[in-house]
C-alpha atoms as a PDB file:
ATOM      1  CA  UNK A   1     -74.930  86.611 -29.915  1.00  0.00           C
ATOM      2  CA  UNK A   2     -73.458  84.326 -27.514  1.00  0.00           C
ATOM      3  CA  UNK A   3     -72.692  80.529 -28.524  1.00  0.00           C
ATOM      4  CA  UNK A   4     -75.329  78.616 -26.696  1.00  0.00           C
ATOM      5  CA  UNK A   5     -77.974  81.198 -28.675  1.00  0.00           C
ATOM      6  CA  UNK A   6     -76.096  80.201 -31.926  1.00  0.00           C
ATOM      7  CA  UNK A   7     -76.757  76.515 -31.286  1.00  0.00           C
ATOM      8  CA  UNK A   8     -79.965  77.061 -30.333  1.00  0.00           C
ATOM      9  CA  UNK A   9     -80.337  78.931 -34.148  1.00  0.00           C
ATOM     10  CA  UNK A  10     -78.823  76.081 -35.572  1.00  0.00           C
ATOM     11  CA  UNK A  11     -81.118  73.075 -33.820  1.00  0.00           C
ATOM     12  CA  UNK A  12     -84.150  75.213 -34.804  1.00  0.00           C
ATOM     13  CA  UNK A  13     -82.931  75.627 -39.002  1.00  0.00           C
ATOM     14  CA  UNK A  14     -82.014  71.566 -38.409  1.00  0.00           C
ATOM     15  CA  UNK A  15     -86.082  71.425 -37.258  1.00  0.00           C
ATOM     16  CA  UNK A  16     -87.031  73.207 -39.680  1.00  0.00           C
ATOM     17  CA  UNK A  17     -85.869  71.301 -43.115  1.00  0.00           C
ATOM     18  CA  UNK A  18     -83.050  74.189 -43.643  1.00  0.00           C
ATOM     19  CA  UNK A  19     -80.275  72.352 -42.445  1.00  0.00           C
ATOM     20  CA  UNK A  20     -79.537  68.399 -43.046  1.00  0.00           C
ATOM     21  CA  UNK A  21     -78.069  66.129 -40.318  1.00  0.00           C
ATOM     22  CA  UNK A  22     -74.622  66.724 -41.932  1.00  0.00           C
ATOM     23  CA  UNK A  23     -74.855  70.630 -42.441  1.00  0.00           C
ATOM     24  CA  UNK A  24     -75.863  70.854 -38.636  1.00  0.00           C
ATOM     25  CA  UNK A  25     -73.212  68.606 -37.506  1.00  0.00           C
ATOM     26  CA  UNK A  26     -70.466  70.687 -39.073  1.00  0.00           C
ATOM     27  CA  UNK A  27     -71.766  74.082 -38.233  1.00  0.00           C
ATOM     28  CA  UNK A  28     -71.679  73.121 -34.421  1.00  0.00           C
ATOM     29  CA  UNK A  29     -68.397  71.890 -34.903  1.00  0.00           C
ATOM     30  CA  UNK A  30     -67.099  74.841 -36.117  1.00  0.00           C
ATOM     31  CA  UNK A  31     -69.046  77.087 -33.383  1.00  0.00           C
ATOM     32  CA  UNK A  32     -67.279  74.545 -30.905  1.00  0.00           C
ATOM     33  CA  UNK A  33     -64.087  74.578 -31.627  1.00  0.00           C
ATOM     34  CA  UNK A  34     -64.203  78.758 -32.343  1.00  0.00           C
ATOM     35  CA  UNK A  35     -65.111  79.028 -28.943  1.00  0.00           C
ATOM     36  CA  UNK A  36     -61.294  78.527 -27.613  1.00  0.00           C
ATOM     37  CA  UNK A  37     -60.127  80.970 -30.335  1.00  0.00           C
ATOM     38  CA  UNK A  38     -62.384  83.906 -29.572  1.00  0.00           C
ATOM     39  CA  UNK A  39     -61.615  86.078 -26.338  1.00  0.00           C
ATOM     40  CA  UNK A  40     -62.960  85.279 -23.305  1.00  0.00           C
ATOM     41  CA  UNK A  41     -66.110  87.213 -22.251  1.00  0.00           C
ATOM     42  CA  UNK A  42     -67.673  88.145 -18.874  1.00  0.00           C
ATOM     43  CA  UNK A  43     -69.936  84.921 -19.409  1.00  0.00           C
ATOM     44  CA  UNK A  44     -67.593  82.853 -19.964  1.00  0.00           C
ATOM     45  CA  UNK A  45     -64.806  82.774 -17.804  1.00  0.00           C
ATOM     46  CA  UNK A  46     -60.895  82.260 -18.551  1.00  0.00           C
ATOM     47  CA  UNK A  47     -61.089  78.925 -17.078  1.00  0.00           C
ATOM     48  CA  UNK A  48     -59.187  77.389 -13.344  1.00  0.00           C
ATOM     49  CA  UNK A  49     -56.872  80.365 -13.742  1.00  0.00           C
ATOM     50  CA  UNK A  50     -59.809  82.924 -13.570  1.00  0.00           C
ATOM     51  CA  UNK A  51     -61.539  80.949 -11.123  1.00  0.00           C
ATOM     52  CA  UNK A  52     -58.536  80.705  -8.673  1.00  0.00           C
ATOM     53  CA  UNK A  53     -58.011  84.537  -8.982  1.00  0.00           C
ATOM     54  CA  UNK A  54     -61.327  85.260  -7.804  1.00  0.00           C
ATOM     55  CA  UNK A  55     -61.439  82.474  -5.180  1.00  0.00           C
ATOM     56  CA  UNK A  56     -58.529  84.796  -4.117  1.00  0.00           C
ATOM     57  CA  UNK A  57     -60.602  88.382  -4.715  1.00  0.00           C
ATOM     58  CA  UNK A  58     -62.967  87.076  -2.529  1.00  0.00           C
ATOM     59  CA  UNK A  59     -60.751  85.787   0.492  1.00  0.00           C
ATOM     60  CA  UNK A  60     -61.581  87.768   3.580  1.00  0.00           C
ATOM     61  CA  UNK A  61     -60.506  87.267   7.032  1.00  0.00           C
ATOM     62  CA  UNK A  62     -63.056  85.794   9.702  1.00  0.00           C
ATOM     63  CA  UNK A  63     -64.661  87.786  12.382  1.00  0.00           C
ATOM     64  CA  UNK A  64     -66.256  85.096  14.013  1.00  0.00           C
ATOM     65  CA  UNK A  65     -64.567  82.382  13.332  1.00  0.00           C
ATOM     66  CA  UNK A  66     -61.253  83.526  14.726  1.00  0.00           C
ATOM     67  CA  UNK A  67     -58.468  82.655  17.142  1.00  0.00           C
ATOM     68  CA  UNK A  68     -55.481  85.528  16.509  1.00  0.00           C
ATOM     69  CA  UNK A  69     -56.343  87.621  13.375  1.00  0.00           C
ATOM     70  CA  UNK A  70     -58.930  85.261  11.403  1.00  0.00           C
ATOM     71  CA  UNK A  71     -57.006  84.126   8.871  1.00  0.00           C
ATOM     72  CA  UNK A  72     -57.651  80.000   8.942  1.00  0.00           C
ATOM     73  CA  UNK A  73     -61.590  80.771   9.673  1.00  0.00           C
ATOM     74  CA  UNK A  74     -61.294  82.851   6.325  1.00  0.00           C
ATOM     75  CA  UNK A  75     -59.236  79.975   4.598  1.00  0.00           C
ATOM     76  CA  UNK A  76     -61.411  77.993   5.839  1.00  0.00           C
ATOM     77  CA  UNK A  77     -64.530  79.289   4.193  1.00  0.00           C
ATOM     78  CA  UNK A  78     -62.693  80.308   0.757  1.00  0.00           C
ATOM     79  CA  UNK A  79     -61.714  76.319   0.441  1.00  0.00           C
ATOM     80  CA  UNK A  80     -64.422  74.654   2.271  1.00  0.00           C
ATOM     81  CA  UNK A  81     -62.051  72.717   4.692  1.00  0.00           C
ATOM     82  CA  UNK A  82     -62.614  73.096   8.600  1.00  0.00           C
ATOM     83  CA  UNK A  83     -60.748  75.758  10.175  1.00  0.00           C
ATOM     84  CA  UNK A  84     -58.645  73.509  12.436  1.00  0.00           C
ATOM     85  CA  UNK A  85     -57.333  72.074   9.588  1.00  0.00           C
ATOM     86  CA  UNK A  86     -55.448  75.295   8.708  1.00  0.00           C
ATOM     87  CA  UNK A  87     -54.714  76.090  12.005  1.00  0.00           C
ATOM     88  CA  UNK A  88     -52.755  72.698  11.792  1.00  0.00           C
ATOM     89  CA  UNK A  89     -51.107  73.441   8.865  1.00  0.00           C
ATOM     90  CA  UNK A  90     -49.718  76.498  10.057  1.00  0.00           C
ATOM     91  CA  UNK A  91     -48.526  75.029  13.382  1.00  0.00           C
ATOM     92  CA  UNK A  92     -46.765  72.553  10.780  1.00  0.00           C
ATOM     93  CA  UNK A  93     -45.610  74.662   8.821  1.00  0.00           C
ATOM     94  CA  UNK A  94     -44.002  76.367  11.764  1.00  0.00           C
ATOM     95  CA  UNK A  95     -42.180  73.482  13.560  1.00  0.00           C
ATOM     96  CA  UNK A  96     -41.090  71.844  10.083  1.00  0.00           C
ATOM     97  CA  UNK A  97     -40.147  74.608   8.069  1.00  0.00           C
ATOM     98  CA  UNK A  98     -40.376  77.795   9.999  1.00  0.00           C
ATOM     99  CA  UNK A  99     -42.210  79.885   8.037  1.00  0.00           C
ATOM    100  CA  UNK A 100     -45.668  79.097   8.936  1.00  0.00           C
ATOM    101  CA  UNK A 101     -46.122  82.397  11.396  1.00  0.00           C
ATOM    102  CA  UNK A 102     -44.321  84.696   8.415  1.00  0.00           C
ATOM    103  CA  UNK A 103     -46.971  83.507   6.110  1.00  0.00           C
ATOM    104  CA  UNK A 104     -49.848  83.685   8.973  1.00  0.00           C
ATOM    105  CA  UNK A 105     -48.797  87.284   9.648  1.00  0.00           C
ATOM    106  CA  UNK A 106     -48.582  88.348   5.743  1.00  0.00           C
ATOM    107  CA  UNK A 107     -52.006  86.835   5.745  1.00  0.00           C
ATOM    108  CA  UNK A 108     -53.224  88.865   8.540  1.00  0.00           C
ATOM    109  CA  UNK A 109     -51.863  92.031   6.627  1.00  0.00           C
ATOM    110  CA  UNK A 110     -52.864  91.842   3.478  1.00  0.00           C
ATOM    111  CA  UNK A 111     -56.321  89.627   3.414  1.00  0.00           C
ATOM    112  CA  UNK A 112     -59.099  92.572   4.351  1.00  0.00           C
ATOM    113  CA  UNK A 113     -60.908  91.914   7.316  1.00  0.00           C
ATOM    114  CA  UNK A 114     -64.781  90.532   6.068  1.00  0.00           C
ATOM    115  CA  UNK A 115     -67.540  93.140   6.735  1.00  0.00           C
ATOM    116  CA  UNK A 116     -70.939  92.589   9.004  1.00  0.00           C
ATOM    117  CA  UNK A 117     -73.903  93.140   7.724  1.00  0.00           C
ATOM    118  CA  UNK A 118     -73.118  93.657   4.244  1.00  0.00           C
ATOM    119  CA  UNK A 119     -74.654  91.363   1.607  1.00  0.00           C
ATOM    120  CA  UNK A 120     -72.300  89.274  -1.134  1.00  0.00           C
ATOM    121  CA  UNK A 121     -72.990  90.556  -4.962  1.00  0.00           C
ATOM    122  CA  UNK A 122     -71.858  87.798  -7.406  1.00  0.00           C
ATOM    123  CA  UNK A 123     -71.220  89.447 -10.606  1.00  0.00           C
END
Protein backbone atom coordinates (compact mmCIF):
# COMPACT_ATOMS: atom_id res chain seq x y z
CA UNK A 1 0.00 0.00 0.00
CA UNK A 2 1.37 3.14 -1.19
CA UNK A 3 1.34 6.39 1.15
CA UNK A 4 -1.32 8.52 -0.39
CA UNK A 5 -3.72 5.12 0.09
CA UNK A 6 -2.50 5.10 3.78
CA UNK A 7 -3.68 8.67 4.29
CA UNK A 8 -6.59 8.14 2.63
CA UNK A 9 -7.15 5.01 5.47
CA UNK A 10 -6.35 7.31 8.01
CA UNK A 11 -8.87 10.47 6.97
CA UNK A 12 -11.60 7.79 6.60
CA UNK A 13 -10.90 6.05 10.57
CA UNK A 14 -10.62 10.13 11.55
CA UNK A 15 -14.46 10.21 9.77
CA UNK A 16 -15.41 7.59 11.24
CA UNK A 17 -15.06 8.27 15.27
CA UNK A 18 -11.89 5.72 15.32
CA UNK A 19 -9.33 8.16 15.34
CA UNK A 20 -9.36 11.69 17.35
CA UNK A 21 -7.95 14.94 15.85
CA UNK A 22 -4.70 14.20 17.79
CA UNK A 23 -4.33 10.37 16.91
CA UNK A 24 -4.76 11.40 13.13
CA UNK A 25 -2.41 14.19 13.33
CA UNK A 26 0.42 12.01 14.60
CA UNK A 27 -0.16 9.01 12.45
CA UNK A 28 0.27 11.27 9.26
CA UNK A 29 3.20 12.61 10.72
CA UNK A 30 4.81 9.59 11.11
CA UNK A 31 3.66 8.26 7.47
CA UNK A 32 5.28 11.70 6.35
CA UNK A 33 8.31 11.77 7.60
CA UNK A 34 8.81 7.62 6.85
CA UNK A 35 8.43 8.48 3.45
CA UNK A 36 12.25 9.85 3.09
CA UNK A 37 13.43 6.74 5.01
CA UNK A 38 11.83 4.04 2.91
CA UNK A 39 13.39 3.26 -0.66
CA UNK A 40 12.35 4.94 -3.45
CA UNK A 41 9.75 3.16 -5.65
CA UNK A 42 8.83 3.33 -9.37
CA UNK A 43 6.00 5.87 -8.22
CA UNK A 44 7.86 7.86 -6.59
CA UNK A 45 10.86 9.01 -8.04
CA UNK A 46 14.49 9.66 -6.45
CA UNK A 47 13.93 13.26 -6.74
CA UNK A 48 16.03 16.23 -9.33
CA UNK A 49 18.75 13.59 -9.52
CA UNK A 50 16.34 10.95 -11.08
CA UNK A 51 14.64 13.45 -13.00
CA UNK A 52 17.86 14.89 -14.63
CA UNK A 53 18.99 11.29 -15.52
CA UNK A 54 16.03 10.66 -17.47
CA UNK A 55 15.80 14.17 -18.99
CA UNK A 56 19.18 12.72 -20.20
CA UNK A 57 17.69 8.95 -21.23
CA UNK A 58 15.45 10.68 -23.25
CA UNK A 59 17.80 13.20 -25.21
CA UNK A 60 17.74 12.37 -28.87
CA UNK A 61 19.17 14.18 -31.70
CA UNK A 62 16.79 16.21 -34.15
CA UNK A 63 15.93 15.14 -37.59
CA UNK A 64 14.13 18.04 -38.50
CA UNK A 65 15.23 20.50 -36.65
CA UNK A 66 18.84 20.31 -37.71
CA UNK A 67 21.74 22.29 -39.13
CA UNK A 68 25.06 19.74 -38.95
CA UNK A 69 24.15 16.58 -36.91
CA UNK A 70 20.96 17.78 -34.78
CA UNK A 71 22.30 18.14 -31.70
CA UNK A 72 20.98 21.92 -30.52
CA UNK A 73 17.37 21.03 -32.18
CA UNK A 74 17.56 17.94 -29.72
CA UNK A 75 18.84 20.22 -26.79
CA UNK A 76 16.55 22.26 -27.68
CA UNK A 77 13.51 20.12 -27.17
CA UNK A 78 15.01 18.16 -23.99
CA UNK A 79 15.24 21.85 -22.19
CA UNK A 80 12.56 23.74 -23.83
CA UNK A 81 14.87 26.67 -24.98
CA UNK A 82 14.92 27.65 -28.82
CA UNK A 83 17.40 25.95 -30.82
CA UNK A 84 19.38 29.08 -31.77
CA UNK A 85 20.03 29.54 -28.42
CA UNK A 86 22.30 26.45 -28.32
CA UNK A 87 23.60 26.97 -31.50
CA UNK A 88 24.90 30.26 -29.81
CA UNK A 89 26.24 28.72 -27.05
CA UNK A 90 28.28 26.46 -28.91
CA UNK A 91 29.64 29.14 -31.27
CA UNK A 92 30.59 30.71 -27.72
CA UNK A 93 31.81 28.19 -26.39
CA UNK A 94 34.07 27.83 -29.38
CA UNK A 95 35.60 31.35 -29.74
CA UNK A 96 35.91 31.76 -25.78
CA UNK A 97 37.03 28.58 -24.66
CA UNK A 98 37.61 26.29 -27.55
CA UNK A 99 35.91 23.44 -26.77
CA UNK A 100 32.52 24.11 -27.98
CA UNK A 101 32.97 21.87 -31.44
CA UNK A 102 34.72 18.88 -29.12
CA UNK A 103 31.62 18.86 -27.08
CA UNK A 104 29.23 19.39 -30.32
CA UNK A 105 30.96 16.41 -31.95
CA UNK A 106 30.82 14.06 -28.65
CA UNK A 107 27.22 15.08 -28.79
CA UNK A 108 26.76 14.06 -32.27
CA UNK A 109 28.36 10.59 -31.31
CA UNK A 110 26.93 9.53 -28.52
CA UNK A 111 23.17 11.17 -28.36
CA UNK A 112 21.09 8.46 -30.73
CA UNK A 113 19.61 9.93 -33.58
CA UNK A 114 15.42 10.33 -32.69
CA UNK A 115 13.26 7.84 -34.69
CA UNK A 116 10.16 8.78 -37.23
CA UNK A 117 7.19 7.48 -36.78
CA UNK A 118 7.57 5.85 -33.59
CA UNK A 119 5.33 6.86 -30.67
CA UNK A 120 6.90 8.09 -27.01
CA UNK A 121 5.93 5.45 -24.02
CA UNK A 122 6.23 7.27 -20.64
CA UNK A 123 6.71 4.67 -18.11
Amino acid sequence: MNVSEEIKRLHELHLAGALSDAEFAQAKAKLLSNINLDKPDSTSGAGPSNDLVQEFNRLRRSRTDRWLGGVCGGLARASGMESWIWRLVFVLFTLTFGFGVVIYLLLWIFVPDEEIGITKHEY
